[in-house]
C-alpha atoms as a PDB file:
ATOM      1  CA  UNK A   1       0.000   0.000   0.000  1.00  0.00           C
ATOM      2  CA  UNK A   2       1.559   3.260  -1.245  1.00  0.00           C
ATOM      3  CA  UNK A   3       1.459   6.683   0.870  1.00  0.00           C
ATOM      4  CA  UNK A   4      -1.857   7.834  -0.961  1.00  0.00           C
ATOM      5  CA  UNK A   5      -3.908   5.032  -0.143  1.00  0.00           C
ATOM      6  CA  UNK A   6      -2.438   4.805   3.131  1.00  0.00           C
ATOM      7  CA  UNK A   7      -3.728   8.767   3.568  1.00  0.00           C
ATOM      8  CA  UNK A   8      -7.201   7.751   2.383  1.00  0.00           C
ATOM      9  CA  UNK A   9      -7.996   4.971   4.094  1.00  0.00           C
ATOM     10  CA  UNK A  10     -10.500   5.130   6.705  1.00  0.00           C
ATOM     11  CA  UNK A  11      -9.236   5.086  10.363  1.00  0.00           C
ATOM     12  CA  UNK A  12     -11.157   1.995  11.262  1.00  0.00           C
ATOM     13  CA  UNK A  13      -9.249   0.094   8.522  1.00  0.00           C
ATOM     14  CA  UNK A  14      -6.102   1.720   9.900  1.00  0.00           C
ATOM     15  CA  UNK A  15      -6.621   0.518  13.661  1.00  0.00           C
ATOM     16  CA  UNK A  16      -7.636  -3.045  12.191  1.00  0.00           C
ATOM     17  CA  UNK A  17      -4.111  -3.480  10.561  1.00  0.00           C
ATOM     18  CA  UNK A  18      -2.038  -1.959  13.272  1.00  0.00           C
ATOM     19  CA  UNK A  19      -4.125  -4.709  15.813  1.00  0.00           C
ATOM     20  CA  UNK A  20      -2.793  -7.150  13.221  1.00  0.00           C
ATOM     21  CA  UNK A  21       0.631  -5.676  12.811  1.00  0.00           C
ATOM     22  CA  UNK A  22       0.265  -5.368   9.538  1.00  0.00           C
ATOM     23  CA  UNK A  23       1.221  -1.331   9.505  1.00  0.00           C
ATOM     24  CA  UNK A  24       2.650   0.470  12.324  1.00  0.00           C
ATOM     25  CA  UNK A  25       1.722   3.658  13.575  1.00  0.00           C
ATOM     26  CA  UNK A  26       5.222   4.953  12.168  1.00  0.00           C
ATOM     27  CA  UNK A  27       4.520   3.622   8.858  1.00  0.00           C
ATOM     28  CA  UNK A  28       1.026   5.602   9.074  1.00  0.00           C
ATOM     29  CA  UNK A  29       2.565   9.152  10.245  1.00  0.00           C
ATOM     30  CA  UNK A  30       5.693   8.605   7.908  1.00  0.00           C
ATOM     31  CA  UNK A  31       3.190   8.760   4.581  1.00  0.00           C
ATOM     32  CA  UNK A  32       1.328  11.274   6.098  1.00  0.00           C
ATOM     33  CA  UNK A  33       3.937  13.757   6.292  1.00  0.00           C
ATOM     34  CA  UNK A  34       4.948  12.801   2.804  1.00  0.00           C
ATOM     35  CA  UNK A  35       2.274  14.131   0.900  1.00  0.00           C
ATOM     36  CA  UNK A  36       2.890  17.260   3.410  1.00  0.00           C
ATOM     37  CA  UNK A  37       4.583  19.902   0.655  1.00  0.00           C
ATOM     38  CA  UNK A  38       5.054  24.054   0.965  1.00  0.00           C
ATOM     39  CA  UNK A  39       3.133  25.482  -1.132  1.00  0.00           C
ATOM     40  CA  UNK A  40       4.355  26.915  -4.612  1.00  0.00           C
ATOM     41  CA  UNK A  41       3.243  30.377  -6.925  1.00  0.00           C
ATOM     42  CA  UNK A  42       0.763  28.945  -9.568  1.00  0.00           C
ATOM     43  CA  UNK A  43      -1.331  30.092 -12.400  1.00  0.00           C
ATOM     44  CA  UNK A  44      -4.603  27.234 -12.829  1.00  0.00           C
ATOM     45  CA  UNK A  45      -7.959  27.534 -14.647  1.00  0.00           C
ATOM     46  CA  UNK A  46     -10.704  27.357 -11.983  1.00  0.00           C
ATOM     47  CA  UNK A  47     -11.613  23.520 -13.788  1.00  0.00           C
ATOM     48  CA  UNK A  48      -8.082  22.798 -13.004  1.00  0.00           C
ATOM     49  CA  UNK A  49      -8.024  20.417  -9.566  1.00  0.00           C
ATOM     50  CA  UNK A  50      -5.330  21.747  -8.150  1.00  0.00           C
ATOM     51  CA  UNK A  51      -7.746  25.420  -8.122  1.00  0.00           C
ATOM     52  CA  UNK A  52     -10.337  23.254  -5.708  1.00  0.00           C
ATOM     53  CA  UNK A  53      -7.112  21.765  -3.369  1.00  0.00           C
ATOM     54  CA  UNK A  54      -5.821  25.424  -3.136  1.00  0.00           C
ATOM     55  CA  UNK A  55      -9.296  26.693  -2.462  1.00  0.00           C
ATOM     56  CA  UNK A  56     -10.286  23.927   0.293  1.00  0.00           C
ATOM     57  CA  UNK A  57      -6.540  24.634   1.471  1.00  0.00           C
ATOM     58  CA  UNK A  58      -6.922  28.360   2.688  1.00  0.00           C
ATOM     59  CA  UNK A  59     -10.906  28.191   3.964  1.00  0.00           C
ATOM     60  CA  UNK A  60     -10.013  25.032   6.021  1.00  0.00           C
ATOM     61  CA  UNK A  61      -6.721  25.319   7.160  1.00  0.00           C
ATOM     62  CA  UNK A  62      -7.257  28.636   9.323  1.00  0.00           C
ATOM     63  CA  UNK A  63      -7.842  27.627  12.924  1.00  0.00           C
ATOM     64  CA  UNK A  64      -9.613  29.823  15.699  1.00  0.00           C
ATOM     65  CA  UNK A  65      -7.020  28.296  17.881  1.00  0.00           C
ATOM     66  CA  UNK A  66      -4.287  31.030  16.767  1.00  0.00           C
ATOM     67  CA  UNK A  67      -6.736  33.628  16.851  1.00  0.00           C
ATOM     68  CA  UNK A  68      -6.778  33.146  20.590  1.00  0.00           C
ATOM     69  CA  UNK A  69      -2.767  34.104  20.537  1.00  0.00           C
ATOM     70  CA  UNK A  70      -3.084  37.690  18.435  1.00  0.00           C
ATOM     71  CA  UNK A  71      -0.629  39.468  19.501  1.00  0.00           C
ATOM     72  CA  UNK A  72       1.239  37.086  21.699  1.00  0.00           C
ATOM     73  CA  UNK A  73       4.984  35.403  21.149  1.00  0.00           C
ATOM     74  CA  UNK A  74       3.035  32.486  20.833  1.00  0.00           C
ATOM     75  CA  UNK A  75       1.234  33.624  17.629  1.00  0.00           C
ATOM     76  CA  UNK A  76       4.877  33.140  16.114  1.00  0.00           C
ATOM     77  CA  UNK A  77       5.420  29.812  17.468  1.00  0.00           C
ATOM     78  CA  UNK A  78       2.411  28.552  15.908  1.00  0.00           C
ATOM     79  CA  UNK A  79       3.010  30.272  12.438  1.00  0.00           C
ATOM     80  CA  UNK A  80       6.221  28.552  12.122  1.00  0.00           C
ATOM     81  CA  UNK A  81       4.907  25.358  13.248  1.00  0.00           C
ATOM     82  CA  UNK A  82       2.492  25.743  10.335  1.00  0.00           C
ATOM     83  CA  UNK A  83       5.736  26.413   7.677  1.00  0.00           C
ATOM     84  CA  UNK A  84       5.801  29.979   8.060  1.00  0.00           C
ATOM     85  CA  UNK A  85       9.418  31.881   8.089  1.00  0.00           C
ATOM     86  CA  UNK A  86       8.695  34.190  10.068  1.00  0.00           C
ATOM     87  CA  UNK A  87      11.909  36.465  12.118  1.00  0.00           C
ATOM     88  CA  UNK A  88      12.828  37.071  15.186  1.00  0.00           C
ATOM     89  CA  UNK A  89      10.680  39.814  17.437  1.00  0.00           C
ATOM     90  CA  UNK A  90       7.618  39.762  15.196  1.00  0.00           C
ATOM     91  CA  UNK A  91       4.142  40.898  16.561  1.00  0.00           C
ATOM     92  CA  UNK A  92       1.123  39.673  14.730  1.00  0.00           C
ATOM     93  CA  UNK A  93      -2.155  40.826  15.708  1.00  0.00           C
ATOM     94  CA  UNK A  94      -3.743  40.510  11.679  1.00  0.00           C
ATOM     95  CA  UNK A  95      -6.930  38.723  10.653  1.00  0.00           C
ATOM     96  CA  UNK A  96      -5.665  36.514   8.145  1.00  0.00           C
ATOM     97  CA  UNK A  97      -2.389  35.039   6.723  1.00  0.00           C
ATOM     98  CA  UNK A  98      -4.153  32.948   4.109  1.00  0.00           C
ATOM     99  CA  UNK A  99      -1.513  31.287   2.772  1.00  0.00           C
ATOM    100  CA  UNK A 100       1.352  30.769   5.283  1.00  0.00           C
ATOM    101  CA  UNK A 101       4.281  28.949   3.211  1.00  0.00           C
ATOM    102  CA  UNK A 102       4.225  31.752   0.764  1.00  0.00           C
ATOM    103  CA  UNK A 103       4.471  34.282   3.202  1.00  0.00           C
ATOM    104  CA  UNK A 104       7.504  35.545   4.672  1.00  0.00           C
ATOM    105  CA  UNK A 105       8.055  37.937   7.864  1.00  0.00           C
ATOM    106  CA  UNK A 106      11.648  39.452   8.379  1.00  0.00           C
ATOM    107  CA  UNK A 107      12.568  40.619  11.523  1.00  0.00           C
ATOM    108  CA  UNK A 108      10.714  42.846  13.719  1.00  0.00           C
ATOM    109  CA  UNK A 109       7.581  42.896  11.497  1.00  0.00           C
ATOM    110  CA  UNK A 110       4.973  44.447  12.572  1.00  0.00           C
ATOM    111  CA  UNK A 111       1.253  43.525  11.423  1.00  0.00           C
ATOM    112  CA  UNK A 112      -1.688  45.049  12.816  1.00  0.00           C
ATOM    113  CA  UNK A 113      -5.345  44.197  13.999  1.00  0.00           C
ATOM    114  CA  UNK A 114      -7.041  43.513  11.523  1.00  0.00           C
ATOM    115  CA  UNK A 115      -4.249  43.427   8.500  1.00  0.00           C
ATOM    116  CA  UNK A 116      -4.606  40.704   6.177  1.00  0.00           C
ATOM    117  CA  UNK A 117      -1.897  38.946   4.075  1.00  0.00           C
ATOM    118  CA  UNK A 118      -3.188  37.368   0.883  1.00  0.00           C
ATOM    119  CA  UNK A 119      -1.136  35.533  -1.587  1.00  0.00           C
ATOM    120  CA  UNK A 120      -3.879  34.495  -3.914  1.00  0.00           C
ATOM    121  CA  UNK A 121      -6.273  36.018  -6.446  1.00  0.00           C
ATOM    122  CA  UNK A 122      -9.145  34.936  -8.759  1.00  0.00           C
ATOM    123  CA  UNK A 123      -9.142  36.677 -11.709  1.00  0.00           C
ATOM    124  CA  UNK A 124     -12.367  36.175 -14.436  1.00  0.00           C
ATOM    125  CA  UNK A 125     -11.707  32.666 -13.747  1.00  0.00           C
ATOM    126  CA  UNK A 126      -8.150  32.328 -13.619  1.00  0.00           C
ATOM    127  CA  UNK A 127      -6.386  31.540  -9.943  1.00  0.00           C
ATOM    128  CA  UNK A 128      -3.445  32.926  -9.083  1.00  0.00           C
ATOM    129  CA  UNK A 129      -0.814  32.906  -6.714  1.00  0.00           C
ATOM    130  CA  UNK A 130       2.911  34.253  -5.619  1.00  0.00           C
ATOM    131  CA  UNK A 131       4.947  34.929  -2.536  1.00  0.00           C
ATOM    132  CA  UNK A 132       4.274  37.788  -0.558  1.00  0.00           C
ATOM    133  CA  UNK A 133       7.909  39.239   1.134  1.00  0.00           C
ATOM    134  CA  UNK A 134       8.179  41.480   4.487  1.00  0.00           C
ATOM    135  CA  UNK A 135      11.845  43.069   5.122  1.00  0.00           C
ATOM    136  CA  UNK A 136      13.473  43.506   8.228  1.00  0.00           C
ATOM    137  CA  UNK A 137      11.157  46.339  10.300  1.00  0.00           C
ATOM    138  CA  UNK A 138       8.530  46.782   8.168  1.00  0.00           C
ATOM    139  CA  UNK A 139       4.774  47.487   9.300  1.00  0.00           C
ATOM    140  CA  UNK A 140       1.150  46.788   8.448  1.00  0.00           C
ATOM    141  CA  UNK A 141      -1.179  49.417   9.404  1.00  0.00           C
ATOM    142  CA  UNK A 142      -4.669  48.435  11.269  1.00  0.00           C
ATOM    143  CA  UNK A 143      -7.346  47.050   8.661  1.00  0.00           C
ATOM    144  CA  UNK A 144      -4.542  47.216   5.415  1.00  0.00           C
ATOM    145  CA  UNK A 145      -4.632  44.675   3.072  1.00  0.00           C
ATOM    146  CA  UNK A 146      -1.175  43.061   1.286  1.00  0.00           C
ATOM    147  CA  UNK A 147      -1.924  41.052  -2.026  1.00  0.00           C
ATOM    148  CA  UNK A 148       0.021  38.254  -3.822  1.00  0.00           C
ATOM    149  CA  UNK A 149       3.408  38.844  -5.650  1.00  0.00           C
ATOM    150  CA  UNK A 150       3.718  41.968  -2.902  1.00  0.00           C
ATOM    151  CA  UNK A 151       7.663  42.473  -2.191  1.00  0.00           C
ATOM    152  CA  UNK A 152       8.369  45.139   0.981  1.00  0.00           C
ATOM    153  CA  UNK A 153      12.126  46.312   1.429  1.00  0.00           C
ATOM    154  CA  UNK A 154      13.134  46.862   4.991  1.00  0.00           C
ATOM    155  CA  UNK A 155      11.174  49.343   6.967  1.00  0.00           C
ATOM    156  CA  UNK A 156       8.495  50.049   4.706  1.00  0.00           C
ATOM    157  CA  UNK A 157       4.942  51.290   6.361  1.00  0.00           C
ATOM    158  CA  UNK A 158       1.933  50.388   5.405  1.00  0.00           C
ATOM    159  CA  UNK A 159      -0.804  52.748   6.485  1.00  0.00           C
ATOM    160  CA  UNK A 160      -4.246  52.126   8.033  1.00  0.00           C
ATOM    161  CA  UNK A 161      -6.873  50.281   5.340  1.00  0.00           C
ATOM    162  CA  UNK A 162      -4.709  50.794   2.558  1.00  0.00           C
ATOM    163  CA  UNK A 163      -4.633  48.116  -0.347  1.00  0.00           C
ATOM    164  CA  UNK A 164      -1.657  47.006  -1.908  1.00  0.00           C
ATOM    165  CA  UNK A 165      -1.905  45.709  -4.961  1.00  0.00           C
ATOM    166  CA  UNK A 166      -0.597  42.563  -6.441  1.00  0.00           C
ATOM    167  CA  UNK A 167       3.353  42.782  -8.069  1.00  0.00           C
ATOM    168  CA  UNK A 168       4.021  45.879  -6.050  1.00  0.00           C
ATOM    169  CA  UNK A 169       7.980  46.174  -5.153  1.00  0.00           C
ATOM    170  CA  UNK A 170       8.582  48.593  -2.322  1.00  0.00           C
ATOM    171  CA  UNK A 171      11.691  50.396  -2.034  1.00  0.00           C
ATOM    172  CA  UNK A 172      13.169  50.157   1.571  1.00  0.00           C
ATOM    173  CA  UNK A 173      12.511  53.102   4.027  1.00  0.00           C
ATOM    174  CA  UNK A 174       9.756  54.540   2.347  1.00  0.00           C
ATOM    175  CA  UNK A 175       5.475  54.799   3.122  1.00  0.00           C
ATOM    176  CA  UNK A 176       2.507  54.179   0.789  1.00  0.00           C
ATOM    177  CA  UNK A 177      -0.881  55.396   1.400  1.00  0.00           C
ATOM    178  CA  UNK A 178      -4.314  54.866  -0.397  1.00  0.00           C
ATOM    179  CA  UNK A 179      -6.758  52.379  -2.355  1.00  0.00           C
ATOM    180  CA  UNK A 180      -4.644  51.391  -4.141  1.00  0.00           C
ATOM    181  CA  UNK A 181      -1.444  52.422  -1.856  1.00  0.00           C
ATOM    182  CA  UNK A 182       0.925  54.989  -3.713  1.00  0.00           C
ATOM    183  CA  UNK A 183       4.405  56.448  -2.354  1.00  0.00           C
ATOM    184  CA  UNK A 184       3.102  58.558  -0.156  1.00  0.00           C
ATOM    185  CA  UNK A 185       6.854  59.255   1.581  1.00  0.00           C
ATOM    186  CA  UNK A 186      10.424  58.591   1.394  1.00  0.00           C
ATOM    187  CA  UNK A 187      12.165  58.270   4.940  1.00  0.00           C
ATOM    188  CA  UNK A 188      15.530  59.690   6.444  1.00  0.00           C
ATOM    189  CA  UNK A 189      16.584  56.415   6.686  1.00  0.00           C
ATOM    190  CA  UNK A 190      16.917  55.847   3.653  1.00  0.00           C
ATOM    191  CA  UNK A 191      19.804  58.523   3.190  1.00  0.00           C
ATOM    192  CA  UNK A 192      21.201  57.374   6.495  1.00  0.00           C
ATOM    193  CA  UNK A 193      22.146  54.086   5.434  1.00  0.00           C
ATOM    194  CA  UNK A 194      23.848  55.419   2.311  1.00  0.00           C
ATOM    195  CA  UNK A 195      25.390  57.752   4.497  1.00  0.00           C
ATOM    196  CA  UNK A 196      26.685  54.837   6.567  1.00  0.00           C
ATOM    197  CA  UNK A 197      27.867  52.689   3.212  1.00  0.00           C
ATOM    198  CA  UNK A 198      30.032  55.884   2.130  1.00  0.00           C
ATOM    199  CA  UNK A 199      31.493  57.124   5.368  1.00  0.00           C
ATOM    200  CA  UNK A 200      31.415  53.706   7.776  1.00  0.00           C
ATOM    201  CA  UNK A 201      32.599  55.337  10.797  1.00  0.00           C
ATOM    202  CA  UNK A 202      30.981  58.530  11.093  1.00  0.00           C
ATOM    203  CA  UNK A 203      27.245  58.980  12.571  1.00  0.00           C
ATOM    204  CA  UNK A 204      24.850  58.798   9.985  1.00  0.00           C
ATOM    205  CA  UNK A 205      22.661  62.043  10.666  1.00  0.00           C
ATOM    206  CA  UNK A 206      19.374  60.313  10.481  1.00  0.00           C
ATOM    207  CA  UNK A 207      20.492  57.949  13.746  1.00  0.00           C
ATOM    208  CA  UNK A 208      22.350  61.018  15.587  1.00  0.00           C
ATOM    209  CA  UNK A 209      20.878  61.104  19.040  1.00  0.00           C
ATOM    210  CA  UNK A 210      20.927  65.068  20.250  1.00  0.00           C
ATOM    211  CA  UNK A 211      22.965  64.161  23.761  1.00  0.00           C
ATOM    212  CA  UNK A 212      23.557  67.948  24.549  1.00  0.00           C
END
């Protein structure tokens, strides 16, 4: 019996052939988390099968269970368990991460209450999907909405209920705004950290801390 029909038989038949040592329970687990793969970008036709696993995928694999840790360290621990990369010192309070092994947090994310992280689209009958990328620092305002394909440099900010659209490439240090979210500002930091490439050892001025 391969790993397929091992994942679709019913339990009862299971329990029979482990009573008669004909499968163990490490046989049973092992093909189990065989046919357990990350997800990949795809482009399908809604009459395409692998449209209806996707789709049963993101409406039944969200659990109430990490909506009781919003906010929490613990939020993280169970987003990784689930195949997320997620960085270190990340605070999630969002609605939805629909799909969580195309999404990637880098360090000290930030996502609001609210936010929701969407790596999918269906499009006049055509599904899509892509990887949606956080840098180091950046944030997701309260309510905003992050499509597929989305790629955000470090410290980019999101405002409150904006929606950004699907492809979008942020540059790092800089804040978008709107329905559908625009540049709405360029920060100092961005000019620091040139500032610190051309002239390592001096202060850049957008970290100088006024001691006087």
């Amino acid at each position: 019996m391969n790993d397929t029909d091992l994942c679709f038989t019913p339990a009862t038949d299971l329990a029979d052939a482990i009573r008669a040592r004909e499968l163990s329970a490490v046989e049973i687990t092992t093909a189990v988390l065989n046919r357990i793969k990350r997800l990949e970008p795809k482009l399908a036709s809604i009459y395409d099968p692998y449209f209806w696993f996707h789709e049963r995928h993101w409406k039944l694999s969200e659990s109430p269970i990490t909506g009781l840790f919003s906010g929490t360290p613990f939020r993280v621990l169970l987003l990784r368990a689930m195949g997320m990369k997620v960085g270190q010192k990340v605070f999630d309070c969002s609605r939805s991460i629909t799909e969580r092994t195309l999404t990637e947090l880098g360090d000290y994310a930030n996502l609001n209450e609210g936010s929701v992280l969407q790596a999918h689209s269906l499009e006049e009958g055509v599904f899509k999907s892509d990887y949606i990328r956080l840098g180091s620092g950046c944030s997701v305002g309260p309510g905003a909405f992050v499509h597929y394909g989305v790629t955000m440099g470090d410290h980019v900010v999101l405002d409150a209920d904006s929606f950004l659209m699907k492809g979008e490439v942020l540059e790092s240090h800089t804040g978008w705004r709107g329905n559908p979210a625009k540049l709405a500002r360029s920060h100092a930091g961005a000019a620091a950290d040139q500032s610190a490439a051309d002239a390592p050892c001096a202060l850049a001025e957008g970290y100088r801390i006024a001691a006087e």
